[in-house]
C-alpha atoms as a PDB file:
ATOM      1  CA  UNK A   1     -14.064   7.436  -2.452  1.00  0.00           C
ATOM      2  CA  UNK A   2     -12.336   4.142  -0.743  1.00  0.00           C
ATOM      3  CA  UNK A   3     -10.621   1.852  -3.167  1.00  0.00           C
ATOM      4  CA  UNK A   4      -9.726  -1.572  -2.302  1.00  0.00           C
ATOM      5  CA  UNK A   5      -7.044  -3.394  -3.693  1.00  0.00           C
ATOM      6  CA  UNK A   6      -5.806  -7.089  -3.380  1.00  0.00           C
ATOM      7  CA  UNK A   7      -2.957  -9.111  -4.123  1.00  0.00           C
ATOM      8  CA  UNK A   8      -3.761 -12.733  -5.895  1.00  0.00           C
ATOM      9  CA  UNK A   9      -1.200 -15.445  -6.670  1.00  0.00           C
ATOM     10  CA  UNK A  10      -0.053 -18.897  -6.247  1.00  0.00           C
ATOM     11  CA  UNK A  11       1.669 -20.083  -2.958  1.00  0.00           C
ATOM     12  CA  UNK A  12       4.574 -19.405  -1.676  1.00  0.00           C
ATOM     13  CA  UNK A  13       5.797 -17.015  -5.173  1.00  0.00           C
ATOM     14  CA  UNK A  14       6.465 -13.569  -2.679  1.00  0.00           C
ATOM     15  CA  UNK A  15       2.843 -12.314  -2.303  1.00  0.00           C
ATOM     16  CA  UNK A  16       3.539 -11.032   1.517  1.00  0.00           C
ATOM     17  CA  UNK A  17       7.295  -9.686   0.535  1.00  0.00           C
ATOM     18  CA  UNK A  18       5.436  -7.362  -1.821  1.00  0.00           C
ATOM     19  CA  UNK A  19       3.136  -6.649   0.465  1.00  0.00           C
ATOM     20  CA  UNK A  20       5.834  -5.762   3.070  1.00  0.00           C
ATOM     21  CA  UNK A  21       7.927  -3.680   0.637  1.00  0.00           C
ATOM     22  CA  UNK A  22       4.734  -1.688  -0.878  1.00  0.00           C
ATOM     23  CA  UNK A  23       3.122  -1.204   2.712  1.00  0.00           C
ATOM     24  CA  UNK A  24       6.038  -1.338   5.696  1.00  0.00           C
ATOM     25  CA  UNK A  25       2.860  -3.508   7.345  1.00  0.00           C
ATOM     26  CA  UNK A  26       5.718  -6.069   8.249  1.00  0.00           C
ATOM     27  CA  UNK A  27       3.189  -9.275   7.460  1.00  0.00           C
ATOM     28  CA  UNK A  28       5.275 -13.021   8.341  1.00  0.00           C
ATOM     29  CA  UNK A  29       6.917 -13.827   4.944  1.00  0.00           C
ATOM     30  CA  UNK A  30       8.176 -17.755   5.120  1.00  0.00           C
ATOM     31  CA  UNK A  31       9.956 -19.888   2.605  1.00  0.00           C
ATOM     32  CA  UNK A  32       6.930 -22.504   3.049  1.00  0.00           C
ATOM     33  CA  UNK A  33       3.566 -22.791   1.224  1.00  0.00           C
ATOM     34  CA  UNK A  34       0.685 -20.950   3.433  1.00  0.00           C
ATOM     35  CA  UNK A  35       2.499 -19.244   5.839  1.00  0.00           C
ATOM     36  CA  UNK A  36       0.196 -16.488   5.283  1.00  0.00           C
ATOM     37  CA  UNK A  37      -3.493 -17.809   5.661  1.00  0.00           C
ATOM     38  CA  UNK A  38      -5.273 -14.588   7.083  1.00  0.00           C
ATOM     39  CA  UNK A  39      -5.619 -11.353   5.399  1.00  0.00           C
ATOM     40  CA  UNK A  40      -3.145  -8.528   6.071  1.00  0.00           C
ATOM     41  CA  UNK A  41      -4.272  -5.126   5.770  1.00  0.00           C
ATOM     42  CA  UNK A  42      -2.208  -2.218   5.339  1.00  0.00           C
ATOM     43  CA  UNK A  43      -2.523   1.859   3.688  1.00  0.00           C
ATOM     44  CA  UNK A  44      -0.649   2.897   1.147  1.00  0.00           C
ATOM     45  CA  UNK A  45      -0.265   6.697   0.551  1.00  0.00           C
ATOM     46  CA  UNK A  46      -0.360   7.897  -3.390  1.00  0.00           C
ATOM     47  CA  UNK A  47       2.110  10.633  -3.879  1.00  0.00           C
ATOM     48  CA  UNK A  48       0.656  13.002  -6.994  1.00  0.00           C
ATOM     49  CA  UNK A  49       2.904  15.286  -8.546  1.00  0.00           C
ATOM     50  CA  UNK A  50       0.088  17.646  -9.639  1.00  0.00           C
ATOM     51  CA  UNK A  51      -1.028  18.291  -5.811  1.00  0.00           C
ATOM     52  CA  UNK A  52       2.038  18.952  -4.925  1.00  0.00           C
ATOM     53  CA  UNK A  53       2.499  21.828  -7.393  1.00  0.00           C
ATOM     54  CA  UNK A  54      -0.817  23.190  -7.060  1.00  0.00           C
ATOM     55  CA  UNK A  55       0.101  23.459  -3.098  1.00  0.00           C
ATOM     56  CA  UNK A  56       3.357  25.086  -3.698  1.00  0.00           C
ATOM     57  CA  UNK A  57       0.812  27.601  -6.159  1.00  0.00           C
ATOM     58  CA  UNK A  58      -2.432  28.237  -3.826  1.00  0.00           C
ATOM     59  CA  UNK A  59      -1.034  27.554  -0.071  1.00  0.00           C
ATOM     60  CA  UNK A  60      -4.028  25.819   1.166  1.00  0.00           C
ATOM     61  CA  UNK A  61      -4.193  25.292   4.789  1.00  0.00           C
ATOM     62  CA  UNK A  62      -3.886  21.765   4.762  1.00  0.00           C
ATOM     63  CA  UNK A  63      -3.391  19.528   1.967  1.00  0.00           C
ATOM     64  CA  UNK A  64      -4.897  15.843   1.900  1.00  0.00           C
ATOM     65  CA  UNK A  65      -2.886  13.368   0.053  1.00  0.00           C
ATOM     66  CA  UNK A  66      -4.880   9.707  -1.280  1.00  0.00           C
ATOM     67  CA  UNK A  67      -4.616   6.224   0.120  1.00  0.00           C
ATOM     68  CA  UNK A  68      -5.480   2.879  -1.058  1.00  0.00           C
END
């Protein structure tokens, strides 16, 4: 299942610095109104506790982690 997520706020308030620190995409982030008028895209992987102990318990070949 894909999930989508987006990131909505007035100009120029650190939308594409959050980006940047959530992702690493390294999107321009300017001290001036619209500096970012096209979409970024970027993958974010989602670290659960509860796979990661049920690998260290059942040794599964390979383990697949989620991304947004």
């Amino acid at each position: 299942m894909a999930l989508t997520a987006g990131i909505v706020g007035l100009p120029n308030v650190g939308k594409s610095t959050l980006f940047n620190a959530i992702t690493k995409a390294g999107a321009e982030a300017a001290n001036y109104p619209f500096a970012t008028i096209d979409p970024n895209v970027g993958m974010v992987e989602v670290p659960d506790w509860r796979l990661q102990r049920l690998t260290e318990l059942v040794h599964p070949k390979k383990t697949s982690t989620d991304n947004i």
